[in-house]
N, C-alpha and C. Protein backbone atom coordinates (compact mmCIF):
# COMPACT_ATOMS: atom_id res chain seq x y z
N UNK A 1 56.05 95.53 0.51
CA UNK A 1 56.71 94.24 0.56
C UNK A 1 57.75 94.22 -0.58
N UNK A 2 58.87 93.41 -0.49
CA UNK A 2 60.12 94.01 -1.31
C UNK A 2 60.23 92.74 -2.24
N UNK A 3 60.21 91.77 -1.77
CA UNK A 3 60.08 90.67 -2.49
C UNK A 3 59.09 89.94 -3.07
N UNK A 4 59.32 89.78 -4.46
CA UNK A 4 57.68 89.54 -5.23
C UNK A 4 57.16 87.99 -4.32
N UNK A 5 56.11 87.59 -3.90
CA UNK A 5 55.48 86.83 -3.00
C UNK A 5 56.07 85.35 -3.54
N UNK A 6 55.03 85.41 -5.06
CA UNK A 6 55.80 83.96 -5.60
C UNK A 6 56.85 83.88 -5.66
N UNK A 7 58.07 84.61 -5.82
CA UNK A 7 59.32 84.26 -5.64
C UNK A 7 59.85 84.28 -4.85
N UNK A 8 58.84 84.17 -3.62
CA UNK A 8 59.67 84.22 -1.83
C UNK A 8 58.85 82.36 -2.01
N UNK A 9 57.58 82.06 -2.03
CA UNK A 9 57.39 80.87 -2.06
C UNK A 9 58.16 79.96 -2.66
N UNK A 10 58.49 80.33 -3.61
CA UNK A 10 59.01 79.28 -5.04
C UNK A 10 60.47 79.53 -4.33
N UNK A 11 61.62 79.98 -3.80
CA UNK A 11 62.77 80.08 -2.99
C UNK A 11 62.40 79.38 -1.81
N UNK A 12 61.69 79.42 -0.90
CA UNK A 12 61.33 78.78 0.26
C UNK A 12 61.00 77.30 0.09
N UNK A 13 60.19 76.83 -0.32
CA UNK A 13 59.80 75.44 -1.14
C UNK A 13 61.04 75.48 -1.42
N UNK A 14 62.12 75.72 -2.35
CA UNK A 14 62.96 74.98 -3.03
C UNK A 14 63.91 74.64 -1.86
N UNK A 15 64.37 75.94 -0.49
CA UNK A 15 65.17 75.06 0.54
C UNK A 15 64.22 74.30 1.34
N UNK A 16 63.13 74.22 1.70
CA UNK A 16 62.44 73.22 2.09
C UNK A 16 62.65 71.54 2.15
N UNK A 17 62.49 71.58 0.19
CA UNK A 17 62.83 70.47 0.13
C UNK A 17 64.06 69.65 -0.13
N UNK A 18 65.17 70.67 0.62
CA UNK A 18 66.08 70.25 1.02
C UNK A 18 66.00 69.12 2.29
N UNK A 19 65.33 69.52 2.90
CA UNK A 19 65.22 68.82 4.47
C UNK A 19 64.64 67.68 4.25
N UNK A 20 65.23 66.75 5.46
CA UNK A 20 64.97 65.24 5.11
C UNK A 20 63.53 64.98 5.70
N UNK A 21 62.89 65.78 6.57
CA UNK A 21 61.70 65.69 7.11
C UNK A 21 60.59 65.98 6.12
N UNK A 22 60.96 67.33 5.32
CA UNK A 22 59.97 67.76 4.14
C UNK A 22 60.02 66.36 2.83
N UNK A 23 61.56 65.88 2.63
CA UNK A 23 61.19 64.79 1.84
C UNK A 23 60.33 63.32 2.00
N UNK A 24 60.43 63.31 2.74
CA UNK A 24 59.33 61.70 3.71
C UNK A 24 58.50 62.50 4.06
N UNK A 25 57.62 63.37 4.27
CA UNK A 25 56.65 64.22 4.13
C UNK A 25 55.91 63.83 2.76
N UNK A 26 56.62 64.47 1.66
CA UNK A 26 55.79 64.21 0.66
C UNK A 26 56.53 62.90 -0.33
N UNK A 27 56.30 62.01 0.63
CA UNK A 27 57.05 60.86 -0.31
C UNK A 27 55.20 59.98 -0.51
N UNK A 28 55.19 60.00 -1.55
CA UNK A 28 53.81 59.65 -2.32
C UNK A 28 52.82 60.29 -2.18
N UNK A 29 52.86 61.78 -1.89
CA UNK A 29 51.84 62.58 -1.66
C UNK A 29 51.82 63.25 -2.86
N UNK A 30 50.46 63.34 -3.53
CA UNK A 30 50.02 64.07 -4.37
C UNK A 30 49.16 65.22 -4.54
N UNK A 31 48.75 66.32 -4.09
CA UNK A 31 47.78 66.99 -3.85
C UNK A 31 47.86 68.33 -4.87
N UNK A 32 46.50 68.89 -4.70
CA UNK A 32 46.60 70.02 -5.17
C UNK A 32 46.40 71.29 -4.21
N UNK A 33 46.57 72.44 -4.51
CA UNK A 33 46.13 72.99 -3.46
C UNK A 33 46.00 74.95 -4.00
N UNK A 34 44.68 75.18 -3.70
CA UNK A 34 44.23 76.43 -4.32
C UNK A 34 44.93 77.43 -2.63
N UNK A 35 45.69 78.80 -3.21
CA UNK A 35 45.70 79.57 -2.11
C UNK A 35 45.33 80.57 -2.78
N UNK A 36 44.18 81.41 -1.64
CA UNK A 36 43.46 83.04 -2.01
C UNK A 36 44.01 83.41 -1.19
N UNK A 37 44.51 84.77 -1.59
CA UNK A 37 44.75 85.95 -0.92
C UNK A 37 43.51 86.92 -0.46
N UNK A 38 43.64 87.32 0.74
CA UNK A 38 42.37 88.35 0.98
C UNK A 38 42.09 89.65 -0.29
N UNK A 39 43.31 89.65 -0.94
CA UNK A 39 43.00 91.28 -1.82
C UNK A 39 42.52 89.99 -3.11
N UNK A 40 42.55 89.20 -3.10
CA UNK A 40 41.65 88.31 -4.33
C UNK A 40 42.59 87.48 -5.29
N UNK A 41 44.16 87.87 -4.90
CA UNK A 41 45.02 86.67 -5.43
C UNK A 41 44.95 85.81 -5.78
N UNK A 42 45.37 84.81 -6.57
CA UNK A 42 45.46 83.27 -6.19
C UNK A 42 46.69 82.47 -6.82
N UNK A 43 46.88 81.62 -5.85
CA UNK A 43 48.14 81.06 -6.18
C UNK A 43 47.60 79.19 -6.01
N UNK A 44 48.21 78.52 -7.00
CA UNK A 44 48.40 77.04 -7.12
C UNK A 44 49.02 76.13 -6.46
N UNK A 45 49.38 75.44 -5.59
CA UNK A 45 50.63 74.18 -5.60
C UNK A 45 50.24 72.94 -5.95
N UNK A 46 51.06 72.51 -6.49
CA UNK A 46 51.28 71.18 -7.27
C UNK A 46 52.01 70.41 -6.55
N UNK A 47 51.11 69.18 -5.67
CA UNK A 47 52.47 68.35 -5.04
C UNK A 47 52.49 67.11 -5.67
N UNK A 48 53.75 66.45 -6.12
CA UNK A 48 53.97 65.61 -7.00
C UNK A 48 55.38 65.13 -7.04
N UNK A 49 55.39 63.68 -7.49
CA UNK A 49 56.89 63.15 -7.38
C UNK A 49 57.57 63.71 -6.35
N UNK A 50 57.21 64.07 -5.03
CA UNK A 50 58.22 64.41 -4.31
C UNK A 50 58.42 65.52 -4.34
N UNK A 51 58.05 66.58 -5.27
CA UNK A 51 58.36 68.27 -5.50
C UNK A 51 57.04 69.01 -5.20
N UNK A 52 57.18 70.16 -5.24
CA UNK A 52 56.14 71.03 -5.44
C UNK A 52 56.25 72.45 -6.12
N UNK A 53 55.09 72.36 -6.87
CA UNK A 53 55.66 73.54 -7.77
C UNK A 53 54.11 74.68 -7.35
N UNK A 54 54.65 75.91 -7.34
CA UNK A 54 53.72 76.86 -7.26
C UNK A 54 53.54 77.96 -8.43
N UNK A 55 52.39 78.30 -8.94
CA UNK A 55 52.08 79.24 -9.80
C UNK A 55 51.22 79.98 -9.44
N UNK A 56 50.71 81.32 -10.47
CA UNK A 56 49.99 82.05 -10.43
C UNK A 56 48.32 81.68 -10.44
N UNK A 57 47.24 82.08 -9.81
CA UNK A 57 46.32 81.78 -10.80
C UNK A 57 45.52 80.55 -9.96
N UNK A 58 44.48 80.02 -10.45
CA UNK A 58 43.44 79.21 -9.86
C UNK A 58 43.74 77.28 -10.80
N UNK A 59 42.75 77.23 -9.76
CA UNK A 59 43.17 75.24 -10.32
C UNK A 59 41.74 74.81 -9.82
N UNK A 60 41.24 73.98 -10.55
CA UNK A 60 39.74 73.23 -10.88
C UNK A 60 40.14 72.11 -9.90
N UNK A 61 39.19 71.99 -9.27
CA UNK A 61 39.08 71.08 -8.08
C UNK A 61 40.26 70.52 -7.15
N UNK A 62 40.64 71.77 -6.31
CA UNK A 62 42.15 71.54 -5.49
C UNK A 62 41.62 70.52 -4.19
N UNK A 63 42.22 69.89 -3.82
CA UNK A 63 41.75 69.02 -2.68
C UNK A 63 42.25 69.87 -1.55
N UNK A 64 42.62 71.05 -1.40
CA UNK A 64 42.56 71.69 -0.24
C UNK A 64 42.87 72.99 -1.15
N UNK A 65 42.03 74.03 0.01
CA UNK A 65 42.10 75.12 -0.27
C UNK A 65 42.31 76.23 1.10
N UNK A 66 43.31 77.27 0.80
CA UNK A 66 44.03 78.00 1.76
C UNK A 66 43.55 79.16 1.27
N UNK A 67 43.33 80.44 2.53
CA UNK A 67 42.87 81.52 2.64
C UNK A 67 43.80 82.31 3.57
N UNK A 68 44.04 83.28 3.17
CA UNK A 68 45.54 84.19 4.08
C UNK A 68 45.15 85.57 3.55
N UNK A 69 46.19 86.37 4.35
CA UNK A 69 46.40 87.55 3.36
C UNK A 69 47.67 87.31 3.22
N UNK A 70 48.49 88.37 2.81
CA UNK A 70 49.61 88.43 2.15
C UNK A 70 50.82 88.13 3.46
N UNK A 71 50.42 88.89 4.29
CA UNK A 71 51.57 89.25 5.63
C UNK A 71 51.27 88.09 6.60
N UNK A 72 50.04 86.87 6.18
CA UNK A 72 50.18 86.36 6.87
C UNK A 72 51.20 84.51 6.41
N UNK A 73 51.12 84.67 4.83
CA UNK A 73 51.89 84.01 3.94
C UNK A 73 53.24 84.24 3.98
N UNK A 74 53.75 85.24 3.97
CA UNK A 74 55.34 86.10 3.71
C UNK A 74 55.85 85.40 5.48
N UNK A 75 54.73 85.41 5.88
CA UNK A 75 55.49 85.35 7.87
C UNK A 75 55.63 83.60 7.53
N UNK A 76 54.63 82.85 7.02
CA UNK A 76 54.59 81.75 6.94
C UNK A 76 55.70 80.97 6.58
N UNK A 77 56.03 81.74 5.16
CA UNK A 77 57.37 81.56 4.30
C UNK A 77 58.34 81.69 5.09
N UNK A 78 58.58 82.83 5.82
CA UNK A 78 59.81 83.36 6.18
C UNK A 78 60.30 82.70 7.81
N UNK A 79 59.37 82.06 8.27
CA UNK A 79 59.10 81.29 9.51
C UNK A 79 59.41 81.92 10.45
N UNK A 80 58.72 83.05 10.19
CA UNK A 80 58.46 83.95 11.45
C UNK A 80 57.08 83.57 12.10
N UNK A 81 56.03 82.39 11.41
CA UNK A 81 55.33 82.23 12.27
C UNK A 81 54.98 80.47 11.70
N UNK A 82 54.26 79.72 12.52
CA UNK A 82 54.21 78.19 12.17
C UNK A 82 52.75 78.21 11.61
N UNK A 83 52.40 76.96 10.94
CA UNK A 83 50.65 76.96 10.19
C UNK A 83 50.28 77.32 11.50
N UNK A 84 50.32 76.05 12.53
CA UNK A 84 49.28 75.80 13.46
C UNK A 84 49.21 76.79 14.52
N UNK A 85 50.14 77.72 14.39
CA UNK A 85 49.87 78.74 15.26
C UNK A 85 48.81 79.87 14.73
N UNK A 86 49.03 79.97 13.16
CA UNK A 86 48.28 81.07 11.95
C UNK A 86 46.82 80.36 11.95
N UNK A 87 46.74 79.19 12.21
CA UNK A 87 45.62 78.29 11.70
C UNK A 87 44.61 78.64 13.36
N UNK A 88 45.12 78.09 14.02
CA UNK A 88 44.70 78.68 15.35
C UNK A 88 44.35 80.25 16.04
N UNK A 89 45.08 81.23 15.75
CA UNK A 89 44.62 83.01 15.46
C UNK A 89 43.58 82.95 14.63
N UNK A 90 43.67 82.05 13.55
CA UNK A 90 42.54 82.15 12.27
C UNK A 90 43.17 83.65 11.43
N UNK A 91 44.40 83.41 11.39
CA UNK A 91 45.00 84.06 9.83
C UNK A 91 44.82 83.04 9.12
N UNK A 92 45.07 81.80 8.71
CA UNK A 92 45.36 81.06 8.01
C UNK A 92 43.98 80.04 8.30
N UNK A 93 43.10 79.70 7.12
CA UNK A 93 42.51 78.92 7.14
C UNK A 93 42.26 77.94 5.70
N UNK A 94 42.35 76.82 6.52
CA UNK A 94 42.66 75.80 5.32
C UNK A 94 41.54 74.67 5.34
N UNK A 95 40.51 74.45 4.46
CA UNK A 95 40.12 73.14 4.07
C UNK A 95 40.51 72.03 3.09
N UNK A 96 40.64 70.95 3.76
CA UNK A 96 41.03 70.04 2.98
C UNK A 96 40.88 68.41 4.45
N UNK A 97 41.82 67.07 4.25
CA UNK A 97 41.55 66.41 4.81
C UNK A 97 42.75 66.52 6.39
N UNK A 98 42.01 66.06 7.27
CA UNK A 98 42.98 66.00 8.28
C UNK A 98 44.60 65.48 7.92
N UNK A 99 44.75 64.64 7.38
CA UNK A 99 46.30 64.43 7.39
C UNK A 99 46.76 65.47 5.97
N UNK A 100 45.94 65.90 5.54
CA UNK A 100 46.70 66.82 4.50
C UNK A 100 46.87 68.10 5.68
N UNK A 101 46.27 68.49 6.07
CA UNK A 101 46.36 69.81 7.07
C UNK A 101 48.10 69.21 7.95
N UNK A 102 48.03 67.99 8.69
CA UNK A 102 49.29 67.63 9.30
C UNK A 102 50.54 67.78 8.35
N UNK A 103 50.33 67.52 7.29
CA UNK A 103 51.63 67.81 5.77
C UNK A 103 51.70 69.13 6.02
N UNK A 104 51.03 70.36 6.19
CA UNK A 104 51.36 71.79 5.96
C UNK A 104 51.86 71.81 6.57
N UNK A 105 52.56 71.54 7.88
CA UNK A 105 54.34 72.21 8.24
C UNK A 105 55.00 71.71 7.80
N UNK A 106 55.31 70.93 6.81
CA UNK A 106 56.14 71.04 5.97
C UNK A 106 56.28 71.49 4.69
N UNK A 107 55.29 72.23 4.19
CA UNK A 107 55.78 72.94 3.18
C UNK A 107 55.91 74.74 3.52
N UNK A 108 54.87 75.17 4.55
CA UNK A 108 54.77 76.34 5.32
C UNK A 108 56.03 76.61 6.29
């Protein structure tokens, strides 16, 4: 893979929230959200004020938590494939609350 992962997320998120759909999306949404990678990764998002920020690394009590491998994140990012299609194959599995699961096409 050629491009370091977090910096395909953290580029993707940033045109994301360009779009007027992703902004009324997370207009008063706050969440956290733990993502594992199958090789044992982990990555953070922070949704807040309207932004979201992603880091390296784990977070103490995320209100949803995402499970992928790598190729199935990079496709996610790159929208070569949609959640609910990844979520449905069962690449992508996510706990957290029903309308937080409906928010993930817009940041995926």
């Amino acid at each position: 893979m050629t491009q370091d992962l977090l910096e395909l997320m953290r580029e993707k998120i940033a045109t994301g929230l360009e779009r007027e759909k992703t902004k009324e999306a997370l207009e008063g949404w706050e969440r956290k959200a733990l993502l594992t990678l199958k090789d044992g990764r982990q990555y953070h998002f922070l949704v807040a004020n309207n932004t979201i920020q992603v880091n390296e690394g784990a977070l103490d009590n995320p209100d949803m938590r995402i499970e992928a491998s790598e190729e199935t994140i990079r496709k996610l990012f790159l929208e070569e494939m949609g959640a609910t299609a990844a979520i449905l194959k069962r690449k992508l599995k996510v706990k957290g609350s029903t309308s937080d699961l409906m928010k993930l096409k817009y940041i995926f």
